[in-house]
PDB file of N, CA and C in Angstrom:
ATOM      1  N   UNK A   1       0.850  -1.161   0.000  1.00  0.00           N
ATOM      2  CA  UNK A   1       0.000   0.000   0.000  1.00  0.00           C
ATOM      3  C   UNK A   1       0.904   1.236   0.000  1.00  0.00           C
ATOM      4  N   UNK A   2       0.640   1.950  -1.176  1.00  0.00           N
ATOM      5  CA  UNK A   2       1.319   2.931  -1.070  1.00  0.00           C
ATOM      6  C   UNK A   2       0.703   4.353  -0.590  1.00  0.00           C
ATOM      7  N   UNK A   3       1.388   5.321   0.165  1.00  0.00           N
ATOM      8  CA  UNK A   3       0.899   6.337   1.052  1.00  0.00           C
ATOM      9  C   UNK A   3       0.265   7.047  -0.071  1.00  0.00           C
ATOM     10  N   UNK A   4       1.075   7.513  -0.910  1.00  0.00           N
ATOM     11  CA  UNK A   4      -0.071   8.559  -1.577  1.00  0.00           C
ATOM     12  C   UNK A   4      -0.503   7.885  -2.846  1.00  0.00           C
ATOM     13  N   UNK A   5      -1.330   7.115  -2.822  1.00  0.00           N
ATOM     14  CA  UNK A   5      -1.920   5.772  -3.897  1.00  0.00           C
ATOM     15  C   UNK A   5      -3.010   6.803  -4.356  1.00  0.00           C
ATOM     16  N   UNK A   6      -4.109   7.350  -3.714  1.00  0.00           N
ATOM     17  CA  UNK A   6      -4.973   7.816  -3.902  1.00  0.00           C
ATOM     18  C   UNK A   6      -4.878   9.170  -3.802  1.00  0.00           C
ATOM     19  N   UNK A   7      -3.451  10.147  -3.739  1.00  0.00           N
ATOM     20  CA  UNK A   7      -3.540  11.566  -4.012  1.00  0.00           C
ATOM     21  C   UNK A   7      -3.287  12.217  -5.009  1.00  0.00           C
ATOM     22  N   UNK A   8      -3.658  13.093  -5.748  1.00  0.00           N
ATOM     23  CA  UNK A   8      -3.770  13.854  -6.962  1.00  0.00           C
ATOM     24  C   UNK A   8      -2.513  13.941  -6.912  1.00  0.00           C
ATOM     25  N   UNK A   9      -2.097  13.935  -8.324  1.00  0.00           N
ATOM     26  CA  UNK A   9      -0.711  14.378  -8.728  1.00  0.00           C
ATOM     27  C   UNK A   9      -1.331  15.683  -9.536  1.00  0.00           C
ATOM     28  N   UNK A  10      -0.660  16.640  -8.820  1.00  0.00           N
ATOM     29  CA  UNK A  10      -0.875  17.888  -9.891  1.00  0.00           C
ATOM     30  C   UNK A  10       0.854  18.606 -10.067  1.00  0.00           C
ATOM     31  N   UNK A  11       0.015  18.831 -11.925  1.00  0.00           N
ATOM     32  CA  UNK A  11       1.469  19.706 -12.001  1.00  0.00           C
ATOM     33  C   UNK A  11       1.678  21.379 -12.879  1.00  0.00           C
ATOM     34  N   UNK A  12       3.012  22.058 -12.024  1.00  0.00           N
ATOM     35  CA  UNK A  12       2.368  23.499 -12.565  1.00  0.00           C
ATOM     36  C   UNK A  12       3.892  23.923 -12.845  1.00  0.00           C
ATOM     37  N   UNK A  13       4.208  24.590 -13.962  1.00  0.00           N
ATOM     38  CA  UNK A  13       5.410  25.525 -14.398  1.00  0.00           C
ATOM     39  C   UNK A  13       6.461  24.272 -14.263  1.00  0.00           C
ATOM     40  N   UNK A  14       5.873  23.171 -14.968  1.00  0.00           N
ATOM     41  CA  UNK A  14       6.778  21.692 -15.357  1.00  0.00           C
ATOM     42  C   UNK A  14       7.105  20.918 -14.934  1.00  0.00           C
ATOM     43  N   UNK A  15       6.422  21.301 -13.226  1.00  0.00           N
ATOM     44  CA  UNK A  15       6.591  20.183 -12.014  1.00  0.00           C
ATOM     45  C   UNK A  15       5.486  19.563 -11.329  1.00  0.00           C
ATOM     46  N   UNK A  16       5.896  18.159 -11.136  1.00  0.00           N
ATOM     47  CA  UNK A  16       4.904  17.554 -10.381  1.00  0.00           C
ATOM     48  C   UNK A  16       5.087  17.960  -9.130  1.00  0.00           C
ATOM     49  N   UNK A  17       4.256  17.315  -8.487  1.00  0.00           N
ATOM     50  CA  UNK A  17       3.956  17.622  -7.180  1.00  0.00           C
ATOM     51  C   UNK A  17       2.431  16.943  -6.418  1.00  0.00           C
ATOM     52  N   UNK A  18       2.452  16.554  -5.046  1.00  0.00           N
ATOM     53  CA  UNK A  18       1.150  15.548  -4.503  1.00  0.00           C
ATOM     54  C   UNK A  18       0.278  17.074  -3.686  1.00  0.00           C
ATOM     55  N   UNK A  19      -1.034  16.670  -4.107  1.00  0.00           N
ATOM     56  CA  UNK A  19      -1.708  17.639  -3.689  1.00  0.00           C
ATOM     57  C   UNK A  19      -1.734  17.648  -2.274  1.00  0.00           C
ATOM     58  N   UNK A  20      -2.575  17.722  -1.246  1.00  0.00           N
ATOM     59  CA  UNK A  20      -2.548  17.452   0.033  1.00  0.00           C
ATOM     60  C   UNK A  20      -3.305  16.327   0.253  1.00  0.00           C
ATOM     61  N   UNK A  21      -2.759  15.377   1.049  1.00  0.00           N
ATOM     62  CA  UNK A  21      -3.593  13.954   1.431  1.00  0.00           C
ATOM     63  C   UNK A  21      -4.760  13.944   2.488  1.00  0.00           C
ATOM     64  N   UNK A  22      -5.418  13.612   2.855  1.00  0.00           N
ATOM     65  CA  UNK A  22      -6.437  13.803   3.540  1.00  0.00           C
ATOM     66  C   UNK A  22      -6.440  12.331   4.244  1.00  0.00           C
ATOM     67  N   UNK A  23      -6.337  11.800   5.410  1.00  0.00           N
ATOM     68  CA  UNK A  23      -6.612  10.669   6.374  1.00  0.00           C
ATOM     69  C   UNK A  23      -7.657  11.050   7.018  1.00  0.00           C
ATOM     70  N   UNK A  24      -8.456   9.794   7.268  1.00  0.00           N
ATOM     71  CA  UNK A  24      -9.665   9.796   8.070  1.00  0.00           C
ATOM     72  C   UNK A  24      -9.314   9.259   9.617  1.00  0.00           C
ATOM     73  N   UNK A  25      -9.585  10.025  10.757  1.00  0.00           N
ATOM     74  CA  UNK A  25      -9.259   9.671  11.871  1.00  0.00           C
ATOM     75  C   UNK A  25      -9.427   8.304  12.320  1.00  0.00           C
ATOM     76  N   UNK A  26      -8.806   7.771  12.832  1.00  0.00           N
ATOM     77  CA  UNK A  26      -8.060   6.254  13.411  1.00  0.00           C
ATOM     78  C   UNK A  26      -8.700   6.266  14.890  1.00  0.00           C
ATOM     79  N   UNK A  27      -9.612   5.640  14.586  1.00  0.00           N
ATOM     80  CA  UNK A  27     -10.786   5.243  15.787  1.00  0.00           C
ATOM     81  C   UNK A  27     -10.249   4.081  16.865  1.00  0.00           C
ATOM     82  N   UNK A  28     -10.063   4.531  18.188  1.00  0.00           N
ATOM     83  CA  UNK A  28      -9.455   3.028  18.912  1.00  0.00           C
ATOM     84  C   UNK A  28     -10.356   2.106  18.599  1.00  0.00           C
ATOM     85  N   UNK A  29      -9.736   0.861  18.950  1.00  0.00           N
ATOM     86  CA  UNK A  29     -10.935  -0.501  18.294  1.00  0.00           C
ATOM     87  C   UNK A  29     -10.291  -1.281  19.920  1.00  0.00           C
ATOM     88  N   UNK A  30     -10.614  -2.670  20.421  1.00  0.00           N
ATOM     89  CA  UNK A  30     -10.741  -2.856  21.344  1.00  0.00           C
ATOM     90  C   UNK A  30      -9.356  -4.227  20.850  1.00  0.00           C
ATOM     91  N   UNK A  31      -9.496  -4.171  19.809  1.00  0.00           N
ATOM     92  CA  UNK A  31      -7.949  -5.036  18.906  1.00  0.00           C
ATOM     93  C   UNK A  31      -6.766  -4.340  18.932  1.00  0.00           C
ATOM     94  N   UNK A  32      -6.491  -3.235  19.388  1.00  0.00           N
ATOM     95  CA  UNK A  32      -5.589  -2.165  19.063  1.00  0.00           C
ATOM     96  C   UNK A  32      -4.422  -2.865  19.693  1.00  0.00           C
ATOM     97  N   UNK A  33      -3.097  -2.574  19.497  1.00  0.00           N
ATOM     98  CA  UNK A  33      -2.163  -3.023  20.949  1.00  0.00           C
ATOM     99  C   UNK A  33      -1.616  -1.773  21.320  1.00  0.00           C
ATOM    100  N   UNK A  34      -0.996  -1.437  22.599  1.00  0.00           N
ATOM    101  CA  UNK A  34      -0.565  -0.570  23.477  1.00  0.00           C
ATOM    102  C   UNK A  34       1.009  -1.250  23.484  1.00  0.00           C
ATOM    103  N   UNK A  35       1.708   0.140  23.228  1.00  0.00           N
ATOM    104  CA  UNK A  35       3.002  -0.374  23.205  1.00  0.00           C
ATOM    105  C   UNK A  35       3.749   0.433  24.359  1.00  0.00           C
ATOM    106  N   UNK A  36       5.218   0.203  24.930  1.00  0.00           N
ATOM    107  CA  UNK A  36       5.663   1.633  25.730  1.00  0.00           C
ATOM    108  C   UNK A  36       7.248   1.283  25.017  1.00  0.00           C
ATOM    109  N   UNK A  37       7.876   2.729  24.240  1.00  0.00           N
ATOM    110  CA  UNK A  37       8.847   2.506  23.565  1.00  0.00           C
ATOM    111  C   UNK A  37      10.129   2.018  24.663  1.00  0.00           C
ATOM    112  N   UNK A  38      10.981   1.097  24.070  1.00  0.00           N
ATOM    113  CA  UNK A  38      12.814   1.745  24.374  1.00  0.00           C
ATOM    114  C   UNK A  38      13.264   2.369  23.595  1.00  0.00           C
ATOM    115  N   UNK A  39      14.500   2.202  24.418  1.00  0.00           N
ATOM    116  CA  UNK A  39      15.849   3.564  23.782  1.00  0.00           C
ATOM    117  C   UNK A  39      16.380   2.807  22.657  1.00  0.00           C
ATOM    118  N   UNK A  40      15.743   3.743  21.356  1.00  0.00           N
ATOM    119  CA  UNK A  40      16.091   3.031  19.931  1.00  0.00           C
ATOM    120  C   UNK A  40      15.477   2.240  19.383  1.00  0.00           C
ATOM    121  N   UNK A  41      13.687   2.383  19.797  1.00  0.00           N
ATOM    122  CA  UNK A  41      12.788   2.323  19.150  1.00  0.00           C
ATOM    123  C   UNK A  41      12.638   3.313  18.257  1.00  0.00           C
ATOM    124  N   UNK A  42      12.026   2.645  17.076  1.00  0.00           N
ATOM    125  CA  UNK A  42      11.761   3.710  15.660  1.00  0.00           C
ATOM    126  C   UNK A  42      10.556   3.746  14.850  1.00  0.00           C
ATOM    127  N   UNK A  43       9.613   4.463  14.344  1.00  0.00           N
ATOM    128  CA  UNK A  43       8.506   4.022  14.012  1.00  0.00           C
ATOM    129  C   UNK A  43       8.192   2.925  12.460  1.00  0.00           C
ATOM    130  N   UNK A  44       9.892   3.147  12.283  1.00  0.00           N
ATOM    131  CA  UNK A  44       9.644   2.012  10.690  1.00  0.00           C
ATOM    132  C   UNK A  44       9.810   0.593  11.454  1.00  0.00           C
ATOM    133  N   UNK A  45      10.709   0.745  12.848  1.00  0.00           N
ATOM    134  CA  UNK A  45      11.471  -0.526  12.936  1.00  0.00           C
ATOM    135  C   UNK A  45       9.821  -1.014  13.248  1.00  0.00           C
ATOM    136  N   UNK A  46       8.663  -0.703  14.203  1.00  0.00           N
ATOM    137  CA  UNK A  46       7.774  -1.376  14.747  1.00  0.00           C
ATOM    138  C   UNK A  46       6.912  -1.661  13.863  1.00  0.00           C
ATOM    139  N   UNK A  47       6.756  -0.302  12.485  1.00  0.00           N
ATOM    140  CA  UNK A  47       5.734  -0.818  11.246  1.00  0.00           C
ATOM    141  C   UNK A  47       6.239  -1.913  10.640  1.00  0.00           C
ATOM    142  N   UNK A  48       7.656  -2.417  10.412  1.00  0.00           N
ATOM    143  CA  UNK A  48       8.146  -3.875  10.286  1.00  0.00           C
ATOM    144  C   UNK A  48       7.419  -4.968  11.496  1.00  0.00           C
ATOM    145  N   UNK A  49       7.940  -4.572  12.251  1.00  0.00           N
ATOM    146  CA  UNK A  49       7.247  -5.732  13.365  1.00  0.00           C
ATOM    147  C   UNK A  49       5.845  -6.081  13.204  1.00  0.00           C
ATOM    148  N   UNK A  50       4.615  -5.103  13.391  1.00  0.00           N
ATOM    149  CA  UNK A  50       3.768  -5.235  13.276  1.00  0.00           C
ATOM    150  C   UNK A  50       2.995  -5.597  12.449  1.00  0.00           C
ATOM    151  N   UNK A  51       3.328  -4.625  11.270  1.00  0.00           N
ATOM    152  CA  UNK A  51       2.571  -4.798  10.224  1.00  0.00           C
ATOM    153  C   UNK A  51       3.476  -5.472   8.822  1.00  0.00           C
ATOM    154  N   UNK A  52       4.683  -5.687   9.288  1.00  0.00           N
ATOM    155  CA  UNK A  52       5.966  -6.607   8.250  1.00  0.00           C
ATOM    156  C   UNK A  52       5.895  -5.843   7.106  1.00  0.00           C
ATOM    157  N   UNK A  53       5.557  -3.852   7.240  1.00  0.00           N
ATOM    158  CA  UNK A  53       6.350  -3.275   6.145  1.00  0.00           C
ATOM    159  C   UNK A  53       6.350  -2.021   6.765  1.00  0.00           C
ATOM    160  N   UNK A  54       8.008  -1.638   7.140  1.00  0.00           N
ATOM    161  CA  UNK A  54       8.660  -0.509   7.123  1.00  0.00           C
ATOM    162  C   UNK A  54       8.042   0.649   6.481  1.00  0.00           C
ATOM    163  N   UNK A  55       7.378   0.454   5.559  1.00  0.00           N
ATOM    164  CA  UNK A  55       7.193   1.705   4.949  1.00  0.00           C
ATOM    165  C   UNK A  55       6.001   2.574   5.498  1.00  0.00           C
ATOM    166  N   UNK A  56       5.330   1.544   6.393  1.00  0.00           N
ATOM    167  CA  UNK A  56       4.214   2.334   7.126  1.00  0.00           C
ATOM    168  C   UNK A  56       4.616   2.913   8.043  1.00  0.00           C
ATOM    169  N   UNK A  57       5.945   3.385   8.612  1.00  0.00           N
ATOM    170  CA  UNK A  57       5.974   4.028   9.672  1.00  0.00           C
ATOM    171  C   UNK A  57       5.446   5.288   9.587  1.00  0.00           C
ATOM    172  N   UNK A  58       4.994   6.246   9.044  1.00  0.00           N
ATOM    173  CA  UNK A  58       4.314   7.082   8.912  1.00  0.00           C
ATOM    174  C   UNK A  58       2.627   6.572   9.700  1.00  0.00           C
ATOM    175  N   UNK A  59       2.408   5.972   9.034  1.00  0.00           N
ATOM    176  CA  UNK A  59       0.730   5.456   9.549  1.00  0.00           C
ATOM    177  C   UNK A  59       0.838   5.474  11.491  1.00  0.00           C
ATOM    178  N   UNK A  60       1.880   4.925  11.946  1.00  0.00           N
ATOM    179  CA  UNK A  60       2.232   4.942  13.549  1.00  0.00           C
ATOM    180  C   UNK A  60       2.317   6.357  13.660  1.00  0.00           C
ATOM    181  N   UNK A  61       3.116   6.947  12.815  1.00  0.00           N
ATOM    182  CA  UNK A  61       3.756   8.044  13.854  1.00  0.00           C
ATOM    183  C   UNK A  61       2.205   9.017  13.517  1.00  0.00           C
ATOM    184  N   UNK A  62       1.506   9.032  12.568  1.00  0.00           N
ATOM    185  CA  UNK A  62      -0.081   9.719  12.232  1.00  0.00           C
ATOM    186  C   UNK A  62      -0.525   9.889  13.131  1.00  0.00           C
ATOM    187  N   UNK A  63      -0.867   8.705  13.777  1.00  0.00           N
ATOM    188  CA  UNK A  63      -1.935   7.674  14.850  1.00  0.00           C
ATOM    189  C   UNK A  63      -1.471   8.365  16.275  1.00  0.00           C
ATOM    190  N   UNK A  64      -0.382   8.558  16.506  1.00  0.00           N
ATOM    191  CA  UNK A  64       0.233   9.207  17.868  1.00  0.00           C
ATOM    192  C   UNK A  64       1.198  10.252  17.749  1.00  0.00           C
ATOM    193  N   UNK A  65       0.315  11.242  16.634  1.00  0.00           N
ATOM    194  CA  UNK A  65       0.771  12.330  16.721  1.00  0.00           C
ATOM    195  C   UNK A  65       2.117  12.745  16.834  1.00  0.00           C
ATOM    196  N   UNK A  66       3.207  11.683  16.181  1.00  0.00           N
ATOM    197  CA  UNK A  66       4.753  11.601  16.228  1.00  0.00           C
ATOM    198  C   UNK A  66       4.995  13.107  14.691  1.00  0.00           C
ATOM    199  N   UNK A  67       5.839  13.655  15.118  1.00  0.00           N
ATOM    200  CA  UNK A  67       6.270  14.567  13.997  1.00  0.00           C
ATOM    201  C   UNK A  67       7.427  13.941  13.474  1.00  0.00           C
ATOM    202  N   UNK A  68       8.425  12.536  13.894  1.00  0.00           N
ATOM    203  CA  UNK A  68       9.563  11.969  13.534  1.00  0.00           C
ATOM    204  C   UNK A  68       9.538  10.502  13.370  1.00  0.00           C
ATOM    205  N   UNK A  69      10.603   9.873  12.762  1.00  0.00           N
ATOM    206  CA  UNK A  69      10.173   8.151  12.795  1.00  0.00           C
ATOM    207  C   UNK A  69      10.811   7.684  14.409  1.00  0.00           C
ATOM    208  N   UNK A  70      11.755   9.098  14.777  1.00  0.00           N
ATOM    209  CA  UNK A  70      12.592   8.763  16.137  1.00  0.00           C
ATOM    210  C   UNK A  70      11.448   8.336  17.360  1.00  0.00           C
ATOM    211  N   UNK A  71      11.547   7.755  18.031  1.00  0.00           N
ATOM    212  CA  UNK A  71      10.594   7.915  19.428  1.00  0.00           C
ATOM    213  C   UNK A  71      11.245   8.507  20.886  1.00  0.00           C
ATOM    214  N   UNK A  72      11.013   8.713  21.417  1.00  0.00           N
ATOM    215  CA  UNK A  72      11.917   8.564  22.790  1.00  0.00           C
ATOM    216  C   UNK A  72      11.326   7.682  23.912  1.00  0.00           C
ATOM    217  N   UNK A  73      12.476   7.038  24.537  1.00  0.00           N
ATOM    218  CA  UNK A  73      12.378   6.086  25.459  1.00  0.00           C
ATOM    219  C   UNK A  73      10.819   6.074  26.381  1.00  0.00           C
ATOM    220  N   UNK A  74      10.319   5.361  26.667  1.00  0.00           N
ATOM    221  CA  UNK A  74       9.555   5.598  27.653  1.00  0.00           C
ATOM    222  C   UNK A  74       7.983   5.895  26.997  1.00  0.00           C
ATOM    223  N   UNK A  75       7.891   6.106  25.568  1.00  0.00           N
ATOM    224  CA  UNK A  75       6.391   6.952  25.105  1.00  0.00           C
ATOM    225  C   UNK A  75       5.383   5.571  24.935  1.00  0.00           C
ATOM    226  N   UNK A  76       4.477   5.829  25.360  1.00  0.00           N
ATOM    227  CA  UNK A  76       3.410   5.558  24.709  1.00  0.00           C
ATOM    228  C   UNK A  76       2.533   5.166  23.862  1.00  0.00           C
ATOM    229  N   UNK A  77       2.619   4.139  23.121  1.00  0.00           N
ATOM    230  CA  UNK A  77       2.148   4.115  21.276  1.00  0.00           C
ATOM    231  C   UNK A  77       1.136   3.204  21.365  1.00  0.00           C
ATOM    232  N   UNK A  78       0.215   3.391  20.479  1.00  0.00           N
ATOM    233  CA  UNK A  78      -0.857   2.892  20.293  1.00  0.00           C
ATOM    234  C   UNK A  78      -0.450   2.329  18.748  1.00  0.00           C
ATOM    235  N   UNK A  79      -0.959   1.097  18.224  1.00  0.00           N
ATOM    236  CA  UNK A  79      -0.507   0.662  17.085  1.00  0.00           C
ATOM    237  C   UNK A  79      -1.882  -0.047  16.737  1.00  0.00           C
ATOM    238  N   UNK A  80      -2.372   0.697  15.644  1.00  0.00           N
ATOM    239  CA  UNK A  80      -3.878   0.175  15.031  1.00  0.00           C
ATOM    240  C   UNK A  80      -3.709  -1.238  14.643  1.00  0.00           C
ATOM    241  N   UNK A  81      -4.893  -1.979  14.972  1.00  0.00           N
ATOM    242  CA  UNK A  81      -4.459  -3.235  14.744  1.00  0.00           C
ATOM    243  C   UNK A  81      -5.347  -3.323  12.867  1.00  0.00           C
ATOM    244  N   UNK A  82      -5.767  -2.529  12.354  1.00  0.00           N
ATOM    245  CA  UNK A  82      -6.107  -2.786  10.967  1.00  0.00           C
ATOM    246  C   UNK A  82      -5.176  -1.560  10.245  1.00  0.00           C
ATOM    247  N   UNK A  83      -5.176  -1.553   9.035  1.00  0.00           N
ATOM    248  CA  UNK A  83      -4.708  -0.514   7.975  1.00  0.00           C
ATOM    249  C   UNK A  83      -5.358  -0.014   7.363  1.00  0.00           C
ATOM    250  N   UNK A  84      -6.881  -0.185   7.703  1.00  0.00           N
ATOM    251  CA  UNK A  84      -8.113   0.191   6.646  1.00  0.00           C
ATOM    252  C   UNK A  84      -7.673   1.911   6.832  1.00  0.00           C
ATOM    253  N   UNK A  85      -8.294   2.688   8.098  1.00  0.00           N
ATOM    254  CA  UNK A  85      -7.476   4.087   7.777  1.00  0.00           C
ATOM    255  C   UNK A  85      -6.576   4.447   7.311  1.00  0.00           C
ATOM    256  N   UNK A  86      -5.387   3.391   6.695  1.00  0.00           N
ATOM    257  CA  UNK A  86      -3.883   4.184   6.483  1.00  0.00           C
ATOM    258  C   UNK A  86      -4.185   4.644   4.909  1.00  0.00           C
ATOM    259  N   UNK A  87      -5.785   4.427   4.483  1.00  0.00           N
ATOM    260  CA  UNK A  87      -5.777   4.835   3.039  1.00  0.00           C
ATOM    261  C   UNK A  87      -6.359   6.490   2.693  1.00  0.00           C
ATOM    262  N   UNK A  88      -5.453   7.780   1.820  1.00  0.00           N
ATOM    263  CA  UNK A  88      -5.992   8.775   2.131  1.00  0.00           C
ATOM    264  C   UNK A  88      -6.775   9.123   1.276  1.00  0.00           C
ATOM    265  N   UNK A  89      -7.345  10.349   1.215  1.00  0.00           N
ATOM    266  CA  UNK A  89      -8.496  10.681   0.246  1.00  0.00           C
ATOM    267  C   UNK A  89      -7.748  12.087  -1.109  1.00  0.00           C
TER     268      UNK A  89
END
């Protein structure tokens, strides 16, 4: 699944470029798992673990409001147990 599968490619003065993606909020479900990071946890290394592709680390860091793939020790993560939201509009 690719992140921007479903976003406009627009292009202007000879360049492409992705319009803005739009995600639909990521509802807890009662399947979810609760994670608490270590030191040198990363959000690709766990989208490997979890979901066995790196490339979703974005979809984690979405979900808990991460601005980096870095985490710091000790946080908090919630890890959707489906991917149906990781698709945008």
């Amino acid at each position: 699944m690719a992140r921007y599968e479903n976003t406009k490619q627009l292009r202007k003065n000879k360049k492409s470029y992705y319009a803005t993606t739009i995600y639909n909020k990521v509802e807890e479900n009662n399947s979810d798992m609760y994670f608490i990071s270590q030191e040198g946890d990363r959000c690709d290394n766990l989208a490997n673990r979890f979901y066995g592709d790196p490339t979703l680390w974005w979809f984690i860091a979405k979900v808990n409001n991460l601005t980096t793939n870095n985490i710091s020790a000790g946080t908090s993560l919630r890890i959707p147990s489906s991917l149906e939201d990781a698709i945008g509009l």
